[in-house]
Structure formats: structure tokens, C-alpha cells
Protein backbone atom coordinates (compact mmCIF):
# COMPACT_ATOMS: atom_id res chain seq x y z
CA UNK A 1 -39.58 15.25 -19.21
CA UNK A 2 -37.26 12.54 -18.18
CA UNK A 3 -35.46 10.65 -21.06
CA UNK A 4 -36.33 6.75 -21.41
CA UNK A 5 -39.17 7.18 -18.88
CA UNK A 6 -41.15 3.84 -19.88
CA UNK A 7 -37.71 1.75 -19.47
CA UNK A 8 -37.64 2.76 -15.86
CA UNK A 9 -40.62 1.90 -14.69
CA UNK A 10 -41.11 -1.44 -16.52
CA UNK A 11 -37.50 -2.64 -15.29
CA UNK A 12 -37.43 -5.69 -12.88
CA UNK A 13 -37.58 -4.77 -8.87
CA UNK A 14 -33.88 -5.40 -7.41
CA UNK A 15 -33.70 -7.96 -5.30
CA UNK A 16 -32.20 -8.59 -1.89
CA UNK A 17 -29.66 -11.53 -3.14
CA UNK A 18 -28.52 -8.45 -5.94
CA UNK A 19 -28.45 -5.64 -3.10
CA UNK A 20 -26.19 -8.05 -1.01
CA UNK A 21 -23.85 -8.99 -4.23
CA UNK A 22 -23.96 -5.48 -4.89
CA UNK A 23 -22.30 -4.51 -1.12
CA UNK A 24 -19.36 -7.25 -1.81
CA UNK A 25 -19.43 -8.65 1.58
CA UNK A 26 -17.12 -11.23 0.85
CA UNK A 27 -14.35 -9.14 -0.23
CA UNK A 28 -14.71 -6.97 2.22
CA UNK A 29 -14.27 -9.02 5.24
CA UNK A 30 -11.53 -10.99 3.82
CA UNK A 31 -9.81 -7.49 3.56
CA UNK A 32 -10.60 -6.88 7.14
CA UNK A 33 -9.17 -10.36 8.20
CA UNK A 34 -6.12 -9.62 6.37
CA UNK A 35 -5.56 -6.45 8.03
CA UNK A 36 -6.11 -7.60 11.27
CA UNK A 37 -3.86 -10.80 10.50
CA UNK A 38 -1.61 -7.85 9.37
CA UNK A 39 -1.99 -5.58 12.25
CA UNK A 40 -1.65 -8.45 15.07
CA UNK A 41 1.84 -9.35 13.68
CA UNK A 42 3.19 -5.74 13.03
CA UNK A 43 2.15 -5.11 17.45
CA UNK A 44 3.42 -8.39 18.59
CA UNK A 45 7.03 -7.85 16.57
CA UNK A 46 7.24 -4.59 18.02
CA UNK A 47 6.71 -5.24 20.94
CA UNK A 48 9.23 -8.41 21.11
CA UNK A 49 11.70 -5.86 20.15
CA UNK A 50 11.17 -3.54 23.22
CA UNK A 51 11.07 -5.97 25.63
CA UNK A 52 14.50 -7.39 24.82
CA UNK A 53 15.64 -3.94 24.82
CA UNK A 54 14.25 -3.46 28.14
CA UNK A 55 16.21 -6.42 29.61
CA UNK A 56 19.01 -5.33 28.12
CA UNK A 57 19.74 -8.02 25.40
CA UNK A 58 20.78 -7.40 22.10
CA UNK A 59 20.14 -9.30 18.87
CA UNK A 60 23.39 -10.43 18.33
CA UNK A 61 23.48 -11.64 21.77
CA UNK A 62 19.60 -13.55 21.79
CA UNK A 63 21.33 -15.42 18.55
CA UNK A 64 23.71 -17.07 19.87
């Protein structure tokens, strides 16, 4: 027989505001937003730096 039965069955019902603070959805997409915040500036420096090298300029020459 199951240990601490009774408590079990006369605990409250969860809820649906606790099951959605339990899945953290907050947190969650602000990770994802970062990433993507992270992700779209890692591609877009990349590819700045092969399209100069495609035309042929250097850095020391798009400085001055």
C-alpha cells in the first residue's frame, strides 16, 4: 500500500494559472528573443564581412 495515501487524495486540484506558472512561459520566450536578437546580429556581421571581401576592400582601407 502506498505511503501517505489520504494526503493525496484530499490535496487541492492544480489549477490552470499553477500549470501555466509551472511551464515558465515568461522566461522562456525572453530566452528565445534573446537568442534570436543574438543570432540576427552574429548573420548580419558575417555577412558584412564577406561582402567587403568580395569587392575587394579591406578593413584598413573601409576606415579611412
Amino acid at each position: 500500500m502506498k505511503k501517505n495515501a489520504v494526503a493525496r487524495m484530499t490535496a487541492p486540484k492544480e489549477t490552470a494559472g499553477t500549470r501555466f506558472r509551472k511551464l515558465n512561459i515568461l522566461p522562456r520566450f525572453l530566452c528565445l528573443l534573446l537568442a534570436l536578437v543574438v543570432w540576427l546580429a552574429v548573420v548580419n556581421i558575417k555577412d558584412k564581412q564577406t561582402s567587403d571581401d568580395k569587392n575587394g576592400v579591406t578593413a584598413s582601407e573601409q576606415s579611412e
